[in-house]
Protein backbone atom coordinates (compact mmCIF):
# COMPACT_ATOMS: atom_id res chain seq x y z
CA UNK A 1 -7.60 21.89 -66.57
CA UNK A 2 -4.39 20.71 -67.50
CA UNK A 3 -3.71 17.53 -69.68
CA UNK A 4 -2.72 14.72 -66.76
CA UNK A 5 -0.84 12.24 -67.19
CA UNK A 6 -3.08 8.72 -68.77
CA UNK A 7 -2.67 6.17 -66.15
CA UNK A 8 -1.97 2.18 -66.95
CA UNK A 9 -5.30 0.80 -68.49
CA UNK A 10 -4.89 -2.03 -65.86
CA UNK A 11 -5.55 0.65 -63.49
CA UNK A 12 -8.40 2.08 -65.04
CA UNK A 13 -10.07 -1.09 -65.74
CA UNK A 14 -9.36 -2.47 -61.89
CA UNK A 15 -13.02 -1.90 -59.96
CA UNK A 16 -10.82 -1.62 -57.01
CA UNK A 17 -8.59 1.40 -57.86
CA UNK A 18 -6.42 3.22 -55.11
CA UNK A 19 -8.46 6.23 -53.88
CA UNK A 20 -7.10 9.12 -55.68
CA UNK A 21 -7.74 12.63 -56.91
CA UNK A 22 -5.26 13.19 -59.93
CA UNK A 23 -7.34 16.23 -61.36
CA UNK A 24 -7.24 17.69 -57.27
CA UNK A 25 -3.39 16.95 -57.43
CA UNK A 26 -2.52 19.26 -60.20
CA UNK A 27 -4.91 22.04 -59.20
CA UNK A 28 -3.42 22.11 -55.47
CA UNK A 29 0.14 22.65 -57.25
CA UNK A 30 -1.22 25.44 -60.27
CA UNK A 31 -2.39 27.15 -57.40
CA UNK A 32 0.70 27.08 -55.61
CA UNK A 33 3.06 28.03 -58.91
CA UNK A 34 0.43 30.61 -59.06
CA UNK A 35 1.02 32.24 -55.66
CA UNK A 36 3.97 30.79 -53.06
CA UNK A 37 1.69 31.81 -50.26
CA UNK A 38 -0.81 28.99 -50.34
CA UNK A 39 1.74 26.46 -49.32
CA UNK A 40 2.30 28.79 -46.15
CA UNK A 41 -1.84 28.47 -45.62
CA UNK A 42 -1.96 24.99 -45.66
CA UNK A 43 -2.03 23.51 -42.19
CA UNK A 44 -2.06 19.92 -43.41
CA UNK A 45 1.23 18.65 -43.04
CA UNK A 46 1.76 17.42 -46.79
CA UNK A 47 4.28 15.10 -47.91
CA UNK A 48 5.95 14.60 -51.50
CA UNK A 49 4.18 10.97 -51.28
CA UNK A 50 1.02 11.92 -50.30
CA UNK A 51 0.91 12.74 -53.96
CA UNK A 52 -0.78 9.55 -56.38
CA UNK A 53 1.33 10.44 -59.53
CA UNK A 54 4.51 10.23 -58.53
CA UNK A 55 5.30 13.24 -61.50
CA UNK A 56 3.21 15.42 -59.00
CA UNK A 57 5.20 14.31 -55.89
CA UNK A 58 8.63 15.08 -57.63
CA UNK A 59 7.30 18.91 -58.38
CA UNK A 60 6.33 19.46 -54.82
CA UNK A 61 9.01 17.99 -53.63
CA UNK A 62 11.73 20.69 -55.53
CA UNK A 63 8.82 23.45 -54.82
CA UNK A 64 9.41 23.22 -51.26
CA UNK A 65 13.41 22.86 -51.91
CA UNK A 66 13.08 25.75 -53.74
CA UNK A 67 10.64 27.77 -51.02
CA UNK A 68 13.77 26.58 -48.49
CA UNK A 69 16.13 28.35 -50.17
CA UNK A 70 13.96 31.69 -50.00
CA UNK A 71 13.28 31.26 -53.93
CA UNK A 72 10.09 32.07 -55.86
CA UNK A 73 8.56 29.14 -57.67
CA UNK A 74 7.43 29.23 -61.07
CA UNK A 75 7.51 27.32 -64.21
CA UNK A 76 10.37 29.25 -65.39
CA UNK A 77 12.24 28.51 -62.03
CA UNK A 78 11.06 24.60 -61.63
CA UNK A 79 11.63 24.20 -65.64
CA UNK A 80 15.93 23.03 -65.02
CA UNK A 81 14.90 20.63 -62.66
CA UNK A 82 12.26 18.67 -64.87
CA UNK A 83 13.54 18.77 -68.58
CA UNK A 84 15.29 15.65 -68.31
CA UNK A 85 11.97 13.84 -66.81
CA UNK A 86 10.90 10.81 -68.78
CA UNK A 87 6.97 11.30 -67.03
CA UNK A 88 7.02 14.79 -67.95
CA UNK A 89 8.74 14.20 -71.55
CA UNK A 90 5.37 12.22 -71.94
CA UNK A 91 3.48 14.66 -71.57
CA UNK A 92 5.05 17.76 -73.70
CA UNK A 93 8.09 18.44 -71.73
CA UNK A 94 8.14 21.34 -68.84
CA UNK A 95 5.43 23.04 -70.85
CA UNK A 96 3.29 21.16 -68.49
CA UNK A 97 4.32 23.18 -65.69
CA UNK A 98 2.84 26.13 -67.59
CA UNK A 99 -0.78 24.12 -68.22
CA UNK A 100 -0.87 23.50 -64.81
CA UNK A 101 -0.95 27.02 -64.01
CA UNK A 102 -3.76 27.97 -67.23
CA UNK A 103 -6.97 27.04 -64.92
CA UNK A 104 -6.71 29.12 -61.43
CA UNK A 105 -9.36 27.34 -59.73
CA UNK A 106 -7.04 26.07 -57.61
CA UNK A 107 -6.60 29.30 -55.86
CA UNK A 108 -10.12 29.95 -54.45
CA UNK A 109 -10.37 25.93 -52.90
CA UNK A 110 -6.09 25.65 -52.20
CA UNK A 111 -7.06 24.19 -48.53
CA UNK A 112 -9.62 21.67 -49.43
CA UNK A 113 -7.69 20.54 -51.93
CA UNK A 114 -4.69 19.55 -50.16
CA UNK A 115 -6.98 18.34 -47.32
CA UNK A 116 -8.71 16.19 -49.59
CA UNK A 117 -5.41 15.28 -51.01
CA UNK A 118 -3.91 13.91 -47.66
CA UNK A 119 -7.03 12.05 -47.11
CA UNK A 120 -6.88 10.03 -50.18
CA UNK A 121 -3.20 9.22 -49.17
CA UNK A 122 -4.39 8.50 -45.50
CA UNK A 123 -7.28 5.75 -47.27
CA UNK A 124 -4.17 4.62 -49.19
CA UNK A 125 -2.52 4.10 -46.70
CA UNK A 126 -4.93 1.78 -44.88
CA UNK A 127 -5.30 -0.37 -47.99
CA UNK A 128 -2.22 -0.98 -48.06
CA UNK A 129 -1.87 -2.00 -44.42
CA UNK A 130 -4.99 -4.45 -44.66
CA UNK A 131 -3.17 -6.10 -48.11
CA UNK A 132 0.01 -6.58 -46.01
CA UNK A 133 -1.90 -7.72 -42.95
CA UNK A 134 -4.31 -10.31 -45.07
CA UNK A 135 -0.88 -11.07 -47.32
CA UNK A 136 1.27 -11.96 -43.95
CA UNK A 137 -1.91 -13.89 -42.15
CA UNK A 138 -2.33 -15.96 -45.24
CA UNK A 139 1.28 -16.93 -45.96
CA UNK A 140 2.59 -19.88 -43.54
CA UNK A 141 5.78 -20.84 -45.71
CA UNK A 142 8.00 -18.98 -42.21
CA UNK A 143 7.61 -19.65 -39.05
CA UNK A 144 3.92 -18.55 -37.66
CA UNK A 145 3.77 -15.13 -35.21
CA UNK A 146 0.46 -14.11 -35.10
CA UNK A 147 1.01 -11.75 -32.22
CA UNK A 148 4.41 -10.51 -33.55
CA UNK A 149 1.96 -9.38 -37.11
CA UNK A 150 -1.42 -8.33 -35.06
CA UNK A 151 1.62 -5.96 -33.38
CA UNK A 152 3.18 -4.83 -36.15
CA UNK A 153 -0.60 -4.33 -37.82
CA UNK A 154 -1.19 -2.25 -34.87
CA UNK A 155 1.91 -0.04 -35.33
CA UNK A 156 1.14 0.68 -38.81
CA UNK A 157 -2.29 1.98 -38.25
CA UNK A 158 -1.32 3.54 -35.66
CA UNK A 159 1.46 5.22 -38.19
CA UNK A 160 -1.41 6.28 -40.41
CA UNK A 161 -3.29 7.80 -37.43
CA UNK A 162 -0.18 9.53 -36.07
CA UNK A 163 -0.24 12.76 -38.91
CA UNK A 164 -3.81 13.53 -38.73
CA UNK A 165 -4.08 17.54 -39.40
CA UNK A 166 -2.14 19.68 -38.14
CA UNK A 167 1.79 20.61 -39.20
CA UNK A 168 2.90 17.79 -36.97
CA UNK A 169 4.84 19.15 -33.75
CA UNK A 170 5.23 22.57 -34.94
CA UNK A 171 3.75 25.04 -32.57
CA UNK A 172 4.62 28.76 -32.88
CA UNK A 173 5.23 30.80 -29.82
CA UNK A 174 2.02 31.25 -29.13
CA UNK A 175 0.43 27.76 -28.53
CA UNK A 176 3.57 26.88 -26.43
CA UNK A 177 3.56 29.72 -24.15
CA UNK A 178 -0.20 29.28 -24.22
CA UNK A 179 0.18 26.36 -22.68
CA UNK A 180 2.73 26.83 -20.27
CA UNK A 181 0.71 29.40 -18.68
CA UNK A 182 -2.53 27.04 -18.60
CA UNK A 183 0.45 24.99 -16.41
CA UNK A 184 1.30 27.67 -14.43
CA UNK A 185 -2.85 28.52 -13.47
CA UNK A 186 -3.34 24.90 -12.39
CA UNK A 187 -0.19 24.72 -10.27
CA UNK A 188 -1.71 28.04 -8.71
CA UNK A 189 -5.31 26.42 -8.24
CA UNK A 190 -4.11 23.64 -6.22
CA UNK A 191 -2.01 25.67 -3.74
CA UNK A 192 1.13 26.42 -5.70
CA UNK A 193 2.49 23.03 -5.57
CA UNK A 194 0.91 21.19 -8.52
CA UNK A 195 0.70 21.27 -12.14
CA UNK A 196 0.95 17.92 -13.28
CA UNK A 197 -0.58 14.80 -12.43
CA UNK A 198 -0.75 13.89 -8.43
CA UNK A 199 1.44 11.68 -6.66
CA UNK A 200 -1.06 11.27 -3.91
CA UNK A 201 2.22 12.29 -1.85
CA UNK A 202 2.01 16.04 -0.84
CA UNK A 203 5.84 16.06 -0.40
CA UNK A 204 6.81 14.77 -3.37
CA UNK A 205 4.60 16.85 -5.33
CA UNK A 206 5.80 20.00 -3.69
CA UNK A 207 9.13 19.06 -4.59
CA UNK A 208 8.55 17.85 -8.21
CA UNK A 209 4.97 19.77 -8.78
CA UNK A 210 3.47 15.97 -9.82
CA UNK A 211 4.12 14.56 -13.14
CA UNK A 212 4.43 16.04 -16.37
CA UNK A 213 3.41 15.37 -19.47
CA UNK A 214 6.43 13.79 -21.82
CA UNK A 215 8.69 13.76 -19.05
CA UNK A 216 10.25 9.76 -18.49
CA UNK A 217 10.93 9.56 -14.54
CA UNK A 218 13.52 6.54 -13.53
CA UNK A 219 12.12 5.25 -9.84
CA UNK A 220 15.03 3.28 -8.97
CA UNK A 221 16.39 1.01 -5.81
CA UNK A 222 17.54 -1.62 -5.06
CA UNK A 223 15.22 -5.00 -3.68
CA UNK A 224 13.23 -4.70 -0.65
CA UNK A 225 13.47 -0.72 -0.81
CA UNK A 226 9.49 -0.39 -1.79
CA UNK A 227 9.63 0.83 -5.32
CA UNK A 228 6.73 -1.17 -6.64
CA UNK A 229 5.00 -0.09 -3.63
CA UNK A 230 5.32 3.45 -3.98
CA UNK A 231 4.99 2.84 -7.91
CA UNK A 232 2.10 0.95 -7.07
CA UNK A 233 1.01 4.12 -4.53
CA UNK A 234 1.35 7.02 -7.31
CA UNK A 235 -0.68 5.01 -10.04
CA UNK A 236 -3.64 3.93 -7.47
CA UNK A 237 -3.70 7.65 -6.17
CA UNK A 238 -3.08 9.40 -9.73
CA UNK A 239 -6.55 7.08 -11.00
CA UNK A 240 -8.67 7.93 -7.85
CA UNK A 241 -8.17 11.56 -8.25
CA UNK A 242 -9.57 10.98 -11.59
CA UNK A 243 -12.13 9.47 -10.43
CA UNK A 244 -13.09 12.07 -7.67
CA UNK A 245 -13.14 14.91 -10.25
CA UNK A 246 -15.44 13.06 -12.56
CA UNK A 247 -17.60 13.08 -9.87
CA UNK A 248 -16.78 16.82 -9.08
CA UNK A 249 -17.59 17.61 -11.86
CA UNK A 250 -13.89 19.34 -12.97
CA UNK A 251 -12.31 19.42 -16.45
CA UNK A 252 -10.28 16.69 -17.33
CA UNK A 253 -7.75 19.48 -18.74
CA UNK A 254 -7.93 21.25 -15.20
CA UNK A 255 -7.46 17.98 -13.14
CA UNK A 256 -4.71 16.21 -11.36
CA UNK A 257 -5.83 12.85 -11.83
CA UNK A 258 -5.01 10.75 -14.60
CA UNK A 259 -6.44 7.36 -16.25
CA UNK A 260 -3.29 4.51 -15.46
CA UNK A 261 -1.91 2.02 -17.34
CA UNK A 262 0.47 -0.43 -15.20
CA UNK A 263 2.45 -2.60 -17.40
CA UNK A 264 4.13 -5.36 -14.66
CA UNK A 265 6.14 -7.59 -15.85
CA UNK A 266 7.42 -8.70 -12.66
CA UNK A 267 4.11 -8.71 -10.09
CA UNK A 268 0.91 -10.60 -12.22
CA UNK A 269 -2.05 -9.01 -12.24
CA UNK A 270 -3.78 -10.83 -9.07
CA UNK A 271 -0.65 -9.77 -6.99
CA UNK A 272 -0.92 -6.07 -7.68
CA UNK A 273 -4.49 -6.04 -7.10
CA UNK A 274 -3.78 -7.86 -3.79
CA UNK A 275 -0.95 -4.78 -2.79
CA UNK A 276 -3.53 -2.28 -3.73
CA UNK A 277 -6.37 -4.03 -1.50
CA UNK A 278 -3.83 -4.34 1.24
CA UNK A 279 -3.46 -0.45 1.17
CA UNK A 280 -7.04 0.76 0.85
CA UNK A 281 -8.53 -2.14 3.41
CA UNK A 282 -5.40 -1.90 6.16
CA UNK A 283 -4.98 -5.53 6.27
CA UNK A 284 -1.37 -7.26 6.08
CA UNK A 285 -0.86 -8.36 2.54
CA UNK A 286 1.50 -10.88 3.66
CA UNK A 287 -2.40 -12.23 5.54
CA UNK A 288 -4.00 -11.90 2.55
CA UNK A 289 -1.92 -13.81 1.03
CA UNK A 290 -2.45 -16.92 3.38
CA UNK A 291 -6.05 -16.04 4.15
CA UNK A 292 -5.31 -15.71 7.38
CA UNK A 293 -7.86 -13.10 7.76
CA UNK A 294 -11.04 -12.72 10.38
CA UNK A 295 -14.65 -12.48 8.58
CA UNK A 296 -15.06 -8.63 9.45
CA UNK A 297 -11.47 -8.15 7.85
CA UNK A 298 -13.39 -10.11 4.54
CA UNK A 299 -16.06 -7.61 5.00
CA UNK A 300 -13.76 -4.69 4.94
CA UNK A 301 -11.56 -6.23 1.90
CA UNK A 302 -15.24 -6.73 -0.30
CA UNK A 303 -15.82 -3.27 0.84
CA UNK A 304 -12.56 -1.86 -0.49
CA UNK A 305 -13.15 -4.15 -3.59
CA UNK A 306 -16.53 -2.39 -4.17
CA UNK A 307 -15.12 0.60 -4.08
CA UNK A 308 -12.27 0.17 -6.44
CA UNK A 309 -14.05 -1.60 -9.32
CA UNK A 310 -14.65 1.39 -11.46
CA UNK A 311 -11.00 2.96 -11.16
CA UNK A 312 -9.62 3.65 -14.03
CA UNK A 313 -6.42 1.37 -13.38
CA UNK A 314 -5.88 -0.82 -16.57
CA UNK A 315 -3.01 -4.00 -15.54
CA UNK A 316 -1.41 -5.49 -18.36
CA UNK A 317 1.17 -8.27 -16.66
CA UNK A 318 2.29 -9.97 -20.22
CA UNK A 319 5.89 -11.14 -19.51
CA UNK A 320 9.06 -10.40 -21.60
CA UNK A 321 7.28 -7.77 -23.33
CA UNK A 322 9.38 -5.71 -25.96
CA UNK A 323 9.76 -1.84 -26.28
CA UNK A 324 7.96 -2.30 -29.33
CA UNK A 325 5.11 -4.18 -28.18
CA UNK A 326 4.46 -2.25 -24.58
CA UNK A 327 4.63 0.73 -27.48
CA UNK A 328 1.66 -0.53 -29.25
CA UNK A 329 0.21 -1.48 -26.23
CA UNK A 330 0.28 2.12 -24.97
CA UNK A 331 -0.61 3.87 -28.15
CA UNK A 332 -4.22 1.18 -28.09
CA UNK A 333 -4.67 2.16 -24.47
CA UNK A 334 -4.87 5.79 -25.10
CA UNK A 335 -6.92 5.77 -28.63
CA UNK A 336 -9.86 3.48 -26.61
CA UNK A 337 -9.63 4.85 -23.04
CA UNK A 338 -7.68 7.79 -22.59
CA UNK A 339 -4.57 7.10 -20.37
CA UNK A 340 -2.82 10.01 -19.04
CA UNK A 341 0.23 8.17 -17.11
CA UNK A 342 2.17 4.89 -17.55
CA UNK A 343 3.98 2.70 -15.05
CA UNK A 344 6.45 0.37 -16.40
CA UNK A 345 7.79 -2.29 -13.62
CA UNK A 346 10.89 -2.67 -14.49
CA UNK A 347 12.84 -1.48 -17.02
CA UNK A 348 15.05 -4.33 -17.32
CA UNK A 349 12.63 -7.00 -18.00
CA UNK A 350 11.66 -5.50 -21.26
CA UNK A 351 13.47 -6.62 -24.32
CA UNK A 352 14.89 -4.19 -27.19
CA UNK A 353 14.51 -5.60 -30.84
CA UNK A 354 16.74 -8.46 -31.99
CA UNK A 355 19.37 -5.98 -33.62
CA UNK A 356 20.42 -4.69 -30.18
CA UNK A 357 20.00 -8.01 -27.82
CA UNK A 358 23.21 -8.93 -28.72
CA UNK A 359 24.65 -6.13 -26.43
CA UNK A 360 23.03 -5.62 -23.34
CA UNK A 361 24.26 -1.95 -22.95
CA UNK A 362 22.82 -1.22 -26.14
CA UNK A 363 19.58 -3.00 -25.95
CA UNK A 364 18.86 -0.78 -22.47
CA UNK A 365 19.75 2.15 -24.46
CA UNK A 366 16.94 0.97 -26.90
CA UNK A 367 14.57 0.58 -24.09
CA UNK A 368 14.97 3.97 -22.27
CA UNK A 369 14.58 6.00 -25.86
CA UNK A 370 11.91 4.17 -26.59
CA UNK A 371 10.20 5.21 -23.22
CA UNK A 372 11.21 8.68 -23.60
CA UNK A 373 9.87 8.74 -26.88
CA UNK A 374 6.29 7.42 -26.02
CA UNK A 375 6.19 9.99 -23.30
CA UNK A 376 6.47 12.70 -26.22
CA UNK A 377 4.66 10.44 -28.77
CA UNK A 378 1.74 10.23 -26.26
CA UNK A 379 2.18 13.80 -24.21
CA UNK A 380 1.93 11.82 -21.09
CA UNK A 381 4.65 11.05 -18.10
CA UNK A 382 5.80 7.83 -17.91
CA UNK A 383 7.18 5.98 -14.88
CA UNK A 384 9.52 3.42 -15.25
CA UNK A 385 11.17 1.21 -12.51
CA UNK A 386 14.81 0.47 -13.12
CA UNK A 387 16.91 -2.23 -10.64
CA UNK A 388 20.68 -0.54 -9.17
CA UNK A 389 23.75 -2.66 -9.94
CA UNK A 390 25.18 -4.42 -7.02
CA UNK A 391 28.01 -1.87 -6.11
CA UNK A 392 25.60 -0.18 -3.84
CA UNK A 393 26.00 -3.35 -1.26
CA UNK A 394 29.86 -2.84 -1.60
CA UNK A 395 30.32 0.40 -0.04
CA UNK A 396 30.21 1.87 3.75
CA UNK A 397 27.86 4.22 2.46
CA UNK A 398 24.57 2.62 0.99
CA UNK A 399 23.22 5.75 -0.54
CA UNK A 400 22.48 5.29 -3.72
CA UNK A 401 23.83 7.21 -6.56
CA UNK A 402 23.39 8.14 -10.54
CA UNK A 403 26.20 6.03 -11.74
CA UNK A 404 24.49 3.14 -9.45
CA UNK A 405 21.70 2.61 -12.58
CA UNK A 406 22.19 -0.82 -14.02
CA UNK A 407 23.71 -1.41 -17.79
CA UNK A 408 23.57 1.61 -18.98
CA UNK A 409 24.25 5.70 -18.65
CA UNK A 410 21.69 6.51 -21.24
CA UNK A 411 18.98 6.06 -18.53
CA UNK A 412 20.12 8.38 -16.50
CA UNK A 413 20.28 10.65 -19.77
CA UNK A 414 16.99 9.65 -21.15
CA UNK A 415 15.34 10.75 -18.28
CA UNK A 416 13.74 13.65 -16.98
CA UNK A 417 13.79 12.75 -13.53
CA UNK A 418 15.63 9.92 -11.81
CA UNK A 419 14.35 8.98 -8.20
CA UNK A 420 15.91 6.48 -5.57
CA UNK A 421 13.98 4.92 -2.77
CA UNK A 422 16.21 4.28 0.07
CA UNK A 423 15.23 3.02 3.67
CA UNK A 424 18.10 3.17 6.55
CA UNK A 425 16.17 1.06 8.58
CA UNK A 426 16.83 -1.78 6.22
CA UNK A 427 20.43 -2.01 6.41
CA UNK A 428 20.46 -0.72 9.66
CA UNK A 429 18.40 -4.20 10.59
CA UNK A 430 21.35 -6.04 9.11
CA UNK A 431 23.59 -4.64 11.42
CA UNK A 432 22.24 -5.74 14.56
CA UNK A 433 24.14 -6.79 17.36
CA UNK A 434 23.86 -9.04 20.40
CA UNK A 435 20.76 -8.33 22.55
CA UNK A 436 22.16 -7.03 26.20
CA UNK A 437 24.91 -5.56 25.10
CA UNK A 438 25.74 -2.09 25.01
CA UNK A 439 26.04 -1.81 20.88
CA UNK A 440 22.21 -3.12 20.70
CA UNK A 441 21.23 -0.49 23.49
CA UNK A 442 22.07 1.99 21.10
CA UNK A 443 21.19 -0.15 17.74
CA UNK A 444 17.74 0.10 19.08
CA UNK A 445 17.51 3.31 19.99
CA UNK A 446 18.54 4.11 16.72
CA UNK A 447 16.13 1.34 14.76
CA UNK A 448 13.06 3.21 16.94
CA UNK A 449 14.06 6.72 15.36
CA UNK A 450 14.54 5.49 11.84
CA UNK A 451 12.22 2.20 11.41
CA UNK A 452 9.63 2.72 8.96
CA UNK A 453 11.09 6.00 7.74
CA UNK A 454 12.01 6.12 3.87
CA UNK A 455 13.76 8.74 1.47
CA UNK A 456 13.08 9.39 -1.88
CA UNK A 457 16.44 10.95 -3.56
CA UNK A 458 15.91 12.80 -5.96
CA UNK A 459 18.98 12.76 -7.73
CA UNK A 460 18.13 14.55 -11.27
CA UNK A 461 15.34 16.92 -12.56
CA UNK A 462 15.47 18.63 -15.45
CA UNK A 463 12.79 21.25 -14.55
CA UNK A 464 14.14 21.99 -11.16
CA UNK A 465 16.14 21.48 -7.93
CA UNK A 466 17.36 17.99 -6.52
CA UNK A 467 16.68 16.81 -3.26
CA UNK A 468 15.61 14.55 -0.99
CA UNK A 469 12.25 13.92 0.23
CA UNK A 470 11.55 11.70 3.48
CA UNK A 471 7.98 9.62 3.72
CA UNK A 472 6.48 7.27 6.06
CA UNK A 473 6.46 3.70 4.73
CA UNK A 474 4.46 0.75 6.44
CA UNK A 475 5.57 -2.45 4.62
CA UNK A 476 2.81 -4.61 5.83
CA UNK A 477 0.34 -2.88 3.58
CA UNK A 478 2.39 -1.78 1.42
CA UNK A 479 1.69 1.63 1.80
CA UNK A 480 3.63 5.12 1.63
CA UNK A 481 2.44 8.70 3.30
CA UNK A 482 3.97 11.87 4.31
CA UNK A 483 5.50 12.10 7.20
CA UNK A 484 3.65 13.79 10.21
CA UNK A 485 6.27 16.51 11.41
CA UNK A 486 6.79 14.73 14.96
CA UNK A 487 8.19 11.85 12.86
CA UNK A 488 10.25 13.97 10.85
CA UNK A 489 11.84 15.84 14.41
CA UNK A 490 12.16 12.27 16.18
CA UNK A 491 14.00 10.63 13.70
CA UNK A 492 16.96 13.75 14.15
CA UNK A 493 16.57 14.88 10.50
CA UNK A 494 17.84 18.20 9.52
């Protein structure tokens, strides 16, 4: 083995020494200047400072500039690049490039090796999180924010967690198409219509095929429209499908259904529950509310109650939340129970770091990469509500419209999808006229056609056609359905 460099004696005498591998180090890169190949082998996705001695991290780091440039790497060839080193001056000069190719045992164990390499750095890693994290809890000089450290603690262990293995998001040909095809088998299984996660809505999946993983879908309108309700719909239906192929026994890879996690910062916890009771029991929520409610109607809420208590539906209704925090949130919600879809209600009450909250255009921007990003980060869709600026109440026509998106374009170029809920019947109820007359004759005929009767728009989608898709909505529970085809013929829609 090659002579490595001594380290500090402070080091050596510290009981407590940084988990490290020196003699591992130069044996991974002898075996490399030995043969280029290995480095191609190596699935671990290794990093200059994964290295301990920072010497060894400078001569992988030019062996893979080299390997870039389509160069072989030797001693002779990595020699210019190192003979003005003081670490390797030291230790002979580049002479020990050559000693670190004189013992080729590196060749026969190259993989473990570098895995064991990248799991020292990984335990490295960690102590250094838990000094910062005991070194932050213990200084109170500043002003005191435990949450704002146990989320930043959270981030950086979830940093460390984030590499594990494989080359990262490199996937060759193979494993992508792979995959798509496993997409393409499901949306076959289930009729042709579906191959991501369920809507609960047959038309909207047939139209949008459900959900897909990494994809960031704006569900926008303006109030009194129903988009927490149908928000509210797609998660409750998304985590009892879930729960009905547990029992069916069906893959969780082949399923529809999805584990939820509803972050409201509007609606508290209690209030969504109540919506979601409303729905499954058929009583008013409005009557829930109150309590004006008959004891059989109890019976049949405690029934739906029952029934709901193991759904997979986790609420978290922390106000003023940040992108960062909802972030860490997420990433904690997946590691311990698995979510495969968030809801975010609504995009405007989150807040963007402090850099950006200084411009409200730019702190929206913030929010709506940072969504799109944990949808890749976490390979999962993510819903997120999003209010409509008040021009829509200013025109003739109340149809709402990309550029209608509130504070910012990059929403509408963040996202995947964008969907607006509108309902006629609601500005048609604004408009009505003096009973008896012959304007209210025909305001009523109209109202009958188009009252309960809402439209999802579906005004971008990267993955396929726009379009509009019309559902039944019945505001006293809350609830949205598909439209029976009688309703869809009375209301004189195309």
């Amino acid at each position: 083995m090659a002579e490595l460099i001594r380290l500090a004696a402070a080091n050596e005498a510290d009981p407590q020494r940084l988990p490290r591998n020196i003699e591992a180090e130069a044996a991974f890169l002898g075996a490399i200047l030995i043969d280029n190949r290995i480095i191609e082998d190596v699935s671990i996705n290794l990093q200059p400072d994964h290295f301990f001695e920072p010497l060894h991290g400078r001569i992988f780091e030019q062996i893979q500039r080299l390997m870039d440039r389509n160069m072989l790497v030797t001693p002779v060839t990595l020699k210019p690049f190192f003979e003005a080193d003081e670490a390797m001056r030291e230790l002979g000069g580049p002479g020990y490039l050559i000693k670190l190719t004189a013992d080729g045992a590196g060749l026969i164990g190259a993989r473990d090796f570098a895995q064991q390499i990248y799991d020292l750095a990984l335990l490295r890693e960690l102590v250094t999180v838990g000094r910062t994290l005991v070194d932050n809890a213990l200084d109170t000089s500043e002003s005191v924010d435990p949450k704002g450290q146990i989320e930043a603690a959270e981030s950086a262990l979830y940093k460390v967690a984030e590499g594990e293995g494989e080359t990262g998001s490199m996937k060759s040909f193979l494993q992508a198409s792979t995959e798509a095809i496993r997409n393409v088998e499901k949306a076959l299984n289930s009729g042709g219509s579906l191959s991501g996660i369920t809507t609960g809505l047959s038309s909207i999946n047939s139209k949008c095929g459900g959900l897909h993983n990494s994809d960031l879908v704006i569900l926008a309108g303006r109030p009194g429209m129903g988009k927490t309700s149908l928000a509210t719909n797609i998660a409750f239906n998304a985590a009892r499908r879930w729960v009905q192929e547990r029992e069916d026994g069906i893959e969780e890879s082949k399923g529809s259904g999805a584990k939820v996690a509803f972050f409201s910062l509007e609606m508290s916890a209690d209030q969504l529950a109540t919506r979601i009771l409303a729905e499954q029991s058929g009583i008013s929520s409005e009557l829930l509310r109150m309590g004006k409610i008959s004891r059989d109607d109890f019976r049949e809420l405690s029934r739906a109650s029952r029934e709901l208590q193991e759904l997979p539906l986790f609420i978290d209704d922390t106000p003023a939340l940040t992108i960062a925090a909802l972030r860490t949130r997420a990433r904690r919600l997946q590691r311990r129970h698995g979510i495969g879809l968030i809801v975010v209600d609504y995009l405007q009450l989150l807040q963007g770091s402090s850099r950006a909250s200084d411009n409200r255009v730019n702190e929206i921007s913030e929010i709506s990469r940072g969504l799109k990003t944990l949808a890749k980060e976490l390979s999962i869709p993510v819903v997120a509500l999003s209010q409509l600026s008040r021009a829509v109440e200013q025109r003739e026509d109340k149809t709402p419209m990309l550029s209608d998106l509130r504070e910012s374009g990059s929403i509408e170029q963040d996202a995947d999808m964008v969907w607006f809920v509108y309902r006629e019947d609601y500005y048609e109820l604004m408009k009505k006229p003096d009973e008896g007359t012959p304007a209210f004759e025909a305001w009523n005929e109209k109202m009958e056609r188009i009252h309960g009767i809402a439209e999802l728009i579906i005004s971008k989608q990267r993955h396929g056609s726009t379009g509009r898709v019309r559902m039944k909505f019945e505001a006293k529970i809350t609830r949205f359905s598909d439209l029976a085809d009688d309703q869809y013929a009375n209301a004189g829609y195309d």
